[in-house]
Structures are given as structure tokens and as C-alpha cells.
Protein backbone atom coordinates (compact mmCIF):
# COMPACT_ATOMS: atom_id res chain seq x y z
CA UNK A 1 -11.32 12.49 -3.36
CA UNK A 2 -10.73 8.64 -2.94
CA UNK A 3 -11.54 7.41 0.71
CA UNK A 4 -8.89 4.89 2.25
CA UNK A 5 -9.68 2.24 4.22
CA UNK A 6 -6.90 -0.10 6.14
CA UNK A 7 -8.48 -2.92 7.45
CA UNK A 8 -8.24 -4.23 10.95
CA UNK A 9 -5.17 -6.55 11.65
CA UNK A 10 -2.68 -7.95 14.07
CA UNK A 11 -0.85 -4.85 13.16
CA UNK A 12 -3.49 -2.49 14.46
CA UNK A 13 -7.14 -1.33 13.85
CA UNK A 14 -9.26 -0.60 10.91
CA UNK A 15 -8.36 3.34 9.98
CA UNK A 16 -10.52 5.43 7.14
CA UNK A 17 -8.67 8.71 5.69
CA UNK A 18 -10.18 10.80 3.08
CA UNK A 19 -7.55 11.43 0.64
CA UNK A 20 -7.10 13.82 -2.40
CA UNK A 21 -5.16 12.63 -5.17
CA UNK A 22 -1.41 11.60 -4.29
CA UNK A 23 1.59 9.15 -2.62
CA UNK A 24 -0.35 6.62 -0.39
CA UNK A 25 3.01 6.63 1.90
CA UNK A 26 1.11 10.10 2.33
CA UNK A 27 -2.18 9.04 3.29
CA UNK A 28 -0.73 6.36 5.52
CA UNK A 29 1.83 8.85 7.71
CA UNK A 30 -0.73 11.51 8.11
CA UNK A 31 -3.81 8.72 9.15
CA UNK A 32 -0.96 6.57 11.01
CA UNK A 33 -2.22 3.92 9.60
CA UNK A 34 -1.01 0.32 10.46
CA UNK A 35 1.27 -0.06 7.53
CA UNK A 36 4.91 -0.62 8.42
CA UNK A 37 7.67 0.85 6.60
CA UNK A 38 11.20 -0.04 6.41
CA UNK A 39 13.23 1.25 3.38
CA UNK A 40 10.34 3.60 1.74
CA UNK A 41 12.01 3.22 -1.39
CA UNK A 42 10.89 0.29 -3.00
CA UNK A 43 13.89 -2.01 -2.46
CA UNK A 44 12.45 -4.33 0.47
CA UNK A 45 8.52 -4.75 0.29
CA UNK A 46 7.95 -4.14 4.22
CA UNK A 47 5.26 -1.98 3.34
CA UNK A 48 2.81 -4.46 0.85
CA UNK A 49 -0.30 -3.81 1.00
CA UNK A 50 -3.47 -6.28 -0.32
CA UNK A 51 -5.84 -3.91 -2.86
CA UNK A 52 -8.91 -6.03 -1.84
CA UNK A 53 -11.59 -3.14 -3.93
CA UNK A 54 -11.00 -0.26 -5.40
CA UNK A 55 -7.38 -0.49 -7.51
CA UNK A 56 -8.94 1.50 -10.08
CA UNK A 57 -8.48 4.11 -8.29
CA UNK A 58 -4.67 3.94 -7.87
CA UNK A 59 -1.74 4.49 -10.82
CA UNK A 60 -0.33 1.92 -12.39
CA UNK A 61 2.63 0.85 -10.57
CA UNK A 62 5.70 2.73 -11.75
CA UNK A 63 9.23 0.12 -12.83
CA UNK A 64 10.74 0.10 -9.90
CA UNK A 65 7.52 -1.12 -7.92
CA UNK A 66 6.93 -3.61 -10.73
CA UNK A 67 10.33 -4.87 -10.63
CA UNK A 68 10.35 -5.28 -6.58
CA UNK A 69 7.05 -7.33 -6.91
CA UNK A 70 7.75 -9.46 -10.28
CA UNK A 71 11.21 -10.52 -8.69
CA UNK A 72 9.06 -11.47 -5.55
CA UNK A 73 6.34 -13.72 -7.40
CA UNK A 74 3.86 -10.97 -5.80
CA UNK A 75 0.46 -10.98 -7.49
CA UNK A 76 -0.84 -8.00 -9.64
CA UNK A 77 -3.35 -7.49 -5.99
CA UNK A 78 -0.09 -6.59 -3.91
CA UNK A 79 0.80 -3.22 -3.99
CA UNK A 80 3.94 -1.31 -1.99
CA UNK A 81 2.63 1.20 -0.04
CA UNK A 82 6.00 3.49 -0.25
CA UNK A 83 5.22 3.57 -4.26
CA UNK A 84 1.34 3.59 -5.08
CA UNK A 85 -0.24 6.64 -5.64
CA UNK A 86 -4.04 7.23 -5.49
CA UNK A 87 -5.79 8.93 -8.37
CA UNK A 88 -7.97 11.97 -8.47
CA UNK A 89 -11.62 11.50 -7.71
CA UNK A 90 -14.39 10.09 -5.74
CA UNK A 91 -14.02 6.38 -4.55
CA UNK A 92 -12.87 3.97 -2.19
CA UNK A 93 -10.09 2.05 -1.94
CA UNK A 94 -9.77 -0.46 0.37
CA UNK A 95 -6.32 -2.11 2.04
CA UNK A 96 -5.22 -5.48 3.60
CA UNK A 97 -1.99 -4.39 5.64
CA UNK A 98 0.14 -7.57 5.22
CA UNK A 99 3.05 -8.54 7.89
CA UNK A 100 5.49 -6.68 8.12
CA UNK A 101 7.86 -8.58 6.30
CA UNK A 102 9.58 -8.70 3.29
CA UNK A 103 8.54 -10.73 0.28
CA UNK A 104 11.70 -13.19 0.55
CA UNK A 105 10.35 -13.96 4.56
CA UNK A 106 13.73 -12.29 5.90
CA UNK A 107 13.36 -8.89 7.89
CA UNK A 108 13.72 -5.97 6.26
């Protein structure tokens, strides 16, 4: 089972969560972890997250998470938190919370 690590932001402290194989939206409700959340459907990109280590460990991004992020210039390092989902299996994966603000700089 993958551990999770947020880092420390503006948005709140560092927060670990050992998590089992699944939606990170998941992992971040049940740690309440600093990630904000608007939509949770991947149509504003409130919820991007920096992979900084460990994005083996997490799917592929699915079309409608690729489409969000493509249409926002986002690099392949910027994940939405709403859509990733974390493999089975030991490892860590570890998370730069970004603002809470969509990729266009409007509120979401």
C-alpha cells in the first residue's frame, strides 16, 4: 500500500496517509488533507496537485483528466486530485497542493 504525502503549504500542513490502492479524492477526504476541491469532476482544476516523486505509482490519467489539463497548458507533473487514482503496492507518493485555483487564474 502506497504512502501519501501532502506537503506543507499556505493551504495547511504536511499530512502522511497510508493508502491501499484507489481514488486519491479518497485518500485526501479521509486524511483531510489540504487539497481544495470545487467541482470534483474534472471540469475546473481546483484540486491540481504537483506529483513531485512517486507518479509511478498512480494510473495514467483517464480522457477527461487529460483533456482538463492539455486545454490548460498543465505539464504531464500536474495531476487533478478529483481524478488520479493510486495503484496497488508499496511506495510513496509524494504531493505539492497547488492554490486553490483554477488553471485559467479565475475561481472555480
Amino acid at each position: 500500500m502506497p504512502t501519501v504525502v501532502f506537503e506543507a503549504s499556505e493551504l495547511g500542513p504536511s499530512v502522511s496517509a497510508e493508502a491501499g490502492a484507489g481514488r486519491l479524492i479518497d485518500v485526501c477526504d479521509d486524511a483531510r488533507a489540504p487539497v481544495v476541491f470545487s467541482c470534483r469532476d474534472a471540469r475546473c482544476a481546483t484540486c491540481r496537485v504537483e506529483v513531485v516523486e512517486g507518479e509511478q505509482h498512480l494510473e495514467p490519467p483517464a480522457r477527461d483528466e487529460l483533456e482538463l489539463l492539455e486545454r490548460l497548458g498543465a505539464p504531464p507533473r500536474l495531476r487533478l486530485a478529483c481524478q488520479a487514482v493510486l495503484r496497488a503496492g508499496p511506495g510513496l507518493v509524494r504531493l505539492r497542493v497547488l492554490r486553490g485555483i483554477g488553471g485559467t487564474g479565475e475561481r472555480c
